[in-house]
C-alpha atoms as a PDB file:
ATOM      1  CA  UNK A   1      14.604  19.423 -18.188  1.00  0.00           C
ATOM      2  CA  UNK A   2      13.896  15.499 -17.988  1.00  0.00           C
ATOM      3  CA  UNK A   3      10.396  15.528 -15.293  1.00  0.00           C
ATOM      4  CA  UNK A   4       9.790  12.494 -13.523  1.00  0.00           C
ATOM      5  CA  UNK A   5       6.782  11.080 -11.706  1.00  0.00           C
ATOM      6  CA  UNK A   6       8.439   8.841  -8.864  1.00  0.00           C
ATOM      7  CA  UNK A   7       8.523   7.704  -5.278  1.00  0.00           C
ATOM      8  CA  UNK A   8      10.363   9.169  -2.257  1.00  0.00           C
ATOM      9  CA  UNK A   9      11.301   7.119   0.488  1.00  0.00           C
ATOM     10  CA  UNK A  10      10.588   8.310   3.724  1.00  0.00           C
ATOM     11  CA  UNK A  11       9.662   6.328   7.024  1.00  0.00           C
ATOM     12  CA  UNK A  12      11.884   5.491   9.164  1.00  0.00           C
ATOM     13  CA  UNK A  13      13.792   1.158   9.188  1.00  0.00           C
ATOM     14  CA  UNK A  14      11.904  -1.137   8.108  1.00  0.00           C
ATOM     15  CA  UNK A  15       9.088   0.937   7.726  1.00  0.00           C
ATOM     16  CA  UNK A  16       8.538   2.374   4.409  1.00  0.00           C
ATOM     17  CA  UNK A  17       6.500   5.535   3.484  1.00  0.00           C
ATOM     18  CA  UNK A  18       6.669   6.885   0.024  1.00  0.00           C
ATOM     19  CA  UNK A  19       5.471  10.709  -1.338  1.00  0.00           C
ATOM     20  CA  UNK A  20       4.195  10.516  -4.921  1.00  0.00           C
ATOM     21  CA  UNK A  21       6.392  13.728  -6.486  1.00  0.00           C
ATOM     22  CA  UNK A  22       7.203  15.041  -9.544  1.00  0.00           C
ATOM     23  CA  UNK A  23      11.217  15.856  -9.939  1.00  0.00           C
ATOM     24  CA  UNK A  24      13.674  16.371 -12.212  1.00  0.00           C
ATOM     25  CA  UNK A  25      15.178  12.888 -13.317  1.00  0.00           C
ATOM     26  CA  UNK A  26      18.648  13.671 -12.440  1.00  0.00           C
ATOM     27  CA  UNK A  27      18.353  14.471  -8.956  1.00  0.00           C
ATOM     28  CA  UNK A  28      18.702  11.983  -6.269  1.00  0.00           C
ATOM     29  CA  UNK A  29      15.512   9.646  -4.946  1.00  0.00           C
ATOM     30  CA  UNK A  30      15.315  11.615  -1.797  1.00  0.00           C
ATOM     31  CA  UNK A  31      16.653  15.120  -3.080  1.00  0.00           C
ATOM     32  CA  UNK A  32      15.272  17.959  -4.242  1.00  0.00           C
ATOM     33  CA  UNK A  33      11.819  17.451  -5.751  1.00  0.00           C
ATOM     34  CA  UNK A  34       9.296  20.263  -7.358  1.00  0.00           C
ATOM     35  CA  UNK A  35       5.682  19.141  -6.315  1.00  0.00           C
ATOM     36  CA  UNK A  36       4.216  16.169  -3.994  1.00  0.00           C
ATOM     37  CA  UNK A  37       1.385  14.678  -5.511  1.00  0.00           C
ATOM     38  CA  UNK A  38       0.587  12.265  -2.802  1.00  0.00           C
ATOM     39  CA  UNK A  39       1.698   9.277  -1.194  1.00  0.00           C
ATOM     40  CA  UNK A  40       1.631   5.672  -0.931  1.00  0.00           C
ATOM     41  CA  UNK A  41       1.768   3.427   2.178  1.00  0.00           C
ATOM     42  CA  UNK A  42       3.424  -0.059   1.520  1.00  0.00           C
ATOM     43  CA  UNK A  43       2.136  -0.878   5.258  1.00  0.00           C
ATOM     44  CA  UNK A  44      -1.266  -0.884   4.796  1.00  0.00           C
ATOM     45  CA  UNK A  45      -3.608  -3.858   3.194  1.00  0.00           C
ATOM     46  CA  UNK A  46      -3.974  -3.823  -0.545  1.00  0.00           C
ATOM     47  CA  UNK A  47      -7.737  -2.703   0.135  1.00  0.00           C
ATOM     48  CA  UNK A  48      -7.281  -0.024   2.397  1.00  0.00           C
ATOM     49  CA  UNK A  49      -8.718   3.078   1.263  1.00  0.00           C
ATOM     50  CA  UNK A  50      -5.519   5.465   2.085  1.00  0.00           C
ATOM     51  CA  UNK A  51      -3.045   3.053   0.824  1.00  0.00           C
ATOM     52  CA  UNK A  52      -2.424   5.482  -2.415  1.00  0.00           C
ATOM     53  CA  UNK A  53      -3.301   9.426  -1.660  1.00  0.00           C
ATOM     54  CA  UNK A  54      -2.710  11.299  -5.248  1.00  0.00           C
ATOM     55  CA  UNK A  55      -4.021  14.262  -6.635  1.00  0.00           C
ATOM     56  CA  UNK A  56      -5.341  13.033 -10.430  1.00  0.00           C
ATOM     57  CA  UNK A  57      -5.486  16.561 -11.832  1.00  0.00           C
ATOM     58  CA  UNK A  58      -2.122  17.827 -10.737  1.00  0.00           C
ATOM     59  CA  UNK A  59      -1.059  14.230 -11.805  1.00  0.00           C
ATOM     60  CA  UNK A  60      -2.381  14.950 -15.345  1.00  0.00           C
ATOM     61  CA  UNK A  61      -1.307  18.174 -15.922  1.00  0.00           C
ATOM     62  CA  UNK A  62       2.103  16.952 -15.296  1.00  0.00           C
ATOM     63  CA  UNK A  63       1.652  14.060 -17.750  1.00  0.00           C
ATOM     64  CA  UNK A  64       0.320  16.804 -20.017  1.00  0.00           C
ATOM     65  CA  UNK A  65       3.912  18.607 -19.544  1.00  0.00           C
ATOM     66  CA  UNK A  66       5.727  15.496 -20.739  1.00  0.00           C
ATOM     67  CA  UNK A  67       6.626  14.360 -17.347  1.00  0.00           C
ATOM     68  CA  UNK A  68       7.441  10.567 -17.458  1.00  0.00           C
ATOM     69  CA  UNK A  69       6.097   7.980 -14.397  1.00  0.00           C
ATOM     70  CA  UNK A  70       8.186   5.512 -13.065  1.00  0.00           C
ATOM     71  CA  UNK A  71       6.228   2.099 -13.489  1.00  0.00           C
ATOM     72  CA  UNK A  72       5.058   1.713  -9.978  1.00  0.00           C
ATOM     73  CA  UNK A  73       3.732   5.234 -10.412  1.00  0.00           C
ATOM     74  CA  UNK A  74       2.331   4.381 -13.491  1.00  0.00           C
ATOM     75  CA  UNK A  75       0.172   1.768 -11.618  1.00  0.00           C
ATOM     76  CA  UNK A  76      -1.074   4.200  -9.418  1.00  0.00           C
ATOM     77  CA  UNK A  77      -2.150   6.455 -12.307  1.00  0.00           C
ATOM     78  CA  UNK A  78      -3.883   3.866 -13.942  1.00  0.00           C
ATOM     79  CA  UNK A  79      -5.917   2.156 -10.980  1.00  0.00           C
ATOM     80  CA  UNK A  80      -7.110   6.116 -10.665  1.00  0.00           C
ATOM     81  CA  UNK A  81      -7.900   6.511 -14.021  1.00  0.00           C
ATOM     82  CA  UNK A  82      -5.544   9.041 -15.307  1.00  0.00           C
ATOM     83  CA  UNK A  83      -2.794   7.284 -17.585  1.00  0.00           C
ATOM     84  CA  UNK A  84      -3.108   3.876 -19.165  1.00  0.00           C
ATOM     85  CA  UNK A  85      -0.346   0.849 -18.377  1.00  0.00           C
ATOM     86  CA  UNK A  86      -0.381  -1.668 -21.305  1.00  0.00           C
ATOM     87  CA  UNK A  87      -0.540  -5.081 -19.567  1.00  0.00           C
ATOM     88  CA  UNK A  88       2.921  -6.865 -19.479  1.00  0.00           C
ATOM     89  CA  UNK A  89       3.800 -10.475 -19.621  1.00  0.00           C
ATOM     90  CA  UNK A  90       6.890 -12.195 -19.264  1.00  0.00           C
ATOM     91  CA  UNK A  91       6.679 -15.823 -19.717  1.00  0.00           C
ATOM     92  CA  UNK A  92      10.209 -16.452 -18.770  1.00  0.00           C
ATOM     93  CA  UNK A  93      10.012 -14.632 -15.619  1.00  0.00           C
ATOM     94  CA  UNK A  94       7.977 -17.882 -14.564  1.00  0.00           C
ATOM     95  CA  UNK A  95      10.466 -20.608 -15.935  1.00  0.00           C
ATOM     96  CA  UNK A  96      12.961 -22.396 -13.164  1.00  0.00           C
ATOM     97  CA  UNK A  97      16.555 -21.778 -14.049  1.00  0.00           C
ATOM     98  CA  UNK A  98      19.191 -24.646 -15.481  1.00  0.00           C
ATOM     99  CA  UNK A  99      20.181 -26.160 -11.839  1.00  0.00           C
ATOM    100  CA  UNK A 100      16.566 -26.090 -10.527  1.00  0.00           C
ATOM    101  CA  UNK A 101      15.306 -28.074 -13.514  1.00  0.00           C
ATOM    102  CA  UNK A 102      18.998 -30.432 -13.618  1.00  0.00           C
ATOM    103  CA  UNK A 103      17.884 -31.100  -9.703  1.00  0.00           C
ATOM    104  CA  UNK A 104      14.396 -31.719 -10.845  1.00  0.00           C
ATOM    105  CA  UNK A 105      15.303 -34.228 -13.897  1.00  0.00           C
ATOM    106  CA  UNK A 106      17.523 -36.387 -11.249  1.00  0.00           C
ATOM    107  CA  UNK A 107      14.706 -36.335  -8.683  1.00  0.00           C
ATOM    108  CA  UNK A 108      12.161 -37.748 -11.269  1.00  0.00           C
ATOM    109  CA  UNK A 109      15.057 -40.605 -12.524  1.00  0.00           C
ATOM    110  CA  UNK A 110      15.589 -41.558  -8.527  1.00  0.00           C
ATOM    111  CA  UNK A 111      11.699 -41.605  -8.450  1.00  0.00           C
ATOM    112  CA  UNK A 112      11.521 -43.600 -11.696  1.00  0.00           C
ATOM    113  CA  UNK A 113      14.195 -45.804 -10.718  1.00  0.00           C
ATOM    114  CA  UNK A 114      12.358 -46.883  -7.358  1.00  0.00           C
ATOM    115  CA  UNK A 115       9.104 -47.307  -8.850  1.00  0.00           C
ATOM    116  CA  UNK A 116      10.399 -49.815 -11.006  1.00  0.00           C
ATOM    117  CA  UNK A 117      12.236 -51.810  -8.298  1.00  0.00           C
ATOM    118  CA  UNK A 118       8.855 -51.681  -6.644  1.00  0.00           C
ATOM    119  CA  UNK A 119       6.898 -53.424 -10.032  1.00  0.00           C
ATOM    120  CA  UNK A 120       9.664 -55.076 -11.016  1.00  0.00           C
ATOM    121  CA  UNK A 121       8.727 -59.021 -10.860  1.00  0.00           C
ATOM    122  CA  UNK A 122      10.212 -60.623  -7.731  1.00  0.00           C
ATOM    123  CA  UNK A 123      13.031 -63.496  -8.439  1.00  0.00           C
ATOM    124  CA  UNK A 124      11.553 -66.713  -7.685  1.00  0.00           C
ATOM    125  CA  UNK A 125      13.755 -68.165  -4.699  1.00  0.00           C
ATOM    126  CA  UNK A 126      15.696 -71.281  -6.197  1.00  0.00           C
ATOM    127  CA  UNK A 127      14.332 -74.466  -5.885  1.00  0.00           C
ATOM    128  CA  UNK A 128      16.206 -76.493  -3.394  1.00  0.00           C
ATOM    129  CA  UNK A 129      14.516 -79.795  -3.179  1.00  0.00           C
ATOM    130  CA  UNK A 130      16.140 -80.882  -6.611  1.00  0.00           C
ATOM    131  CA  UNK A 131      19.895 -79.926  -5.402  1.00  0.00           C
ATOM    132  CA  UNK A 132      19.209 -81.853  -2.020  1.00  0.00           C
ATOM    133  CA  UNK A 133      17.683 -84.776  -3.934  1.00  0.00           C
ATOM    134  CA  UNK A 134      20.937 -84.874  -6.149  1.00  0.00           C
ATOM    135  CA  UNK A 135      23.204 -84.628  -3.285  1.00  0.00           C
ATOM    136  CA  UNK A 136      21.283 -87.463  -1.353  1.00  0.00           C
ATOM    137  CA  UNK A 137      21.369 -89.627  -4.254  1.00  0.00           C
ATOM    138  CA  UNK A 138      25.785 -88.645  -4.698  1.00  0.00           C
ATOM    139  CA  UNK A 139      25.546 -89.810  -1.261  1.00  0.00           C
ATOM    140  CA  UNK A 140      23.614 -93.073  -1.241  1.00  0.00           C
ATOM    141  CA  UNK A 141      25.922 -94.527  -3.883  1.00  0.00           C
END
């Protein structure tokens, strides 16, 4: 029999309330579980002392019987000291997708575009004095 370490929901809407328990991995979330180890209040600041209730040694001698935490379990375990979480990094997780950076590319060309109309060296105006002194002198003739 497959043992898990997981969460069960309880709470009621919109306001979550998890028990820590130990059950076998094919039963349902909520179902039928074989020990509660303690539980975990999403509600409450990250500091608060009662956030995460667990019992470390029934905790490890379940690890010790192969049971297998979930990973938000497994952060709980470690933060108490009982089972170690290798750090994970996922530098792709942080990347925008293909349409975000598209938008950004033709944001920065509009931006470009502008701030070289700005710099760009205004067109002198035309000089009209010469043109008025060659249609005066058509004229005088």
């Amino acid at each position: 029999m497959a043992l898990k370490l997981r969460l069960s929901r309880g709470g009621t809407k919109k306001r979550p309330f998890y028990h820590i328990v130990v059950a076998d991995a094919r039963s349902p979330r909520d179902g039928r579980f074989i020990e509660t180890l303690g539980s975990f209040n999403p509600l409450l600041a990250k500091d608060a002392e009662n956030r995460v209730v667990l019992n470390a040694e029934r905790a490890k001698h379940w690890l010790d019987v192969g049971a297998q935490p979930t990973d938000r379990v497994l952060r709980f375990l470690d933060a108490a000291g009982v089972a170690k979480r290798d750090v994970r990094n996922n530098p792709n997780k942080a990347k925008p997708g293909e349409k975000a950076v598209a938008r950004a590319d033709e944001r920065a060309a509009k931006a470009a575009a502008v701030e070289e109309a700005k710099n760009a060296p205004k067109e002198a105006p035309a000089e009209e004095a010469p043109a008025e002194e060659a249609a005066a002198e058509t004229t005088a003739e």
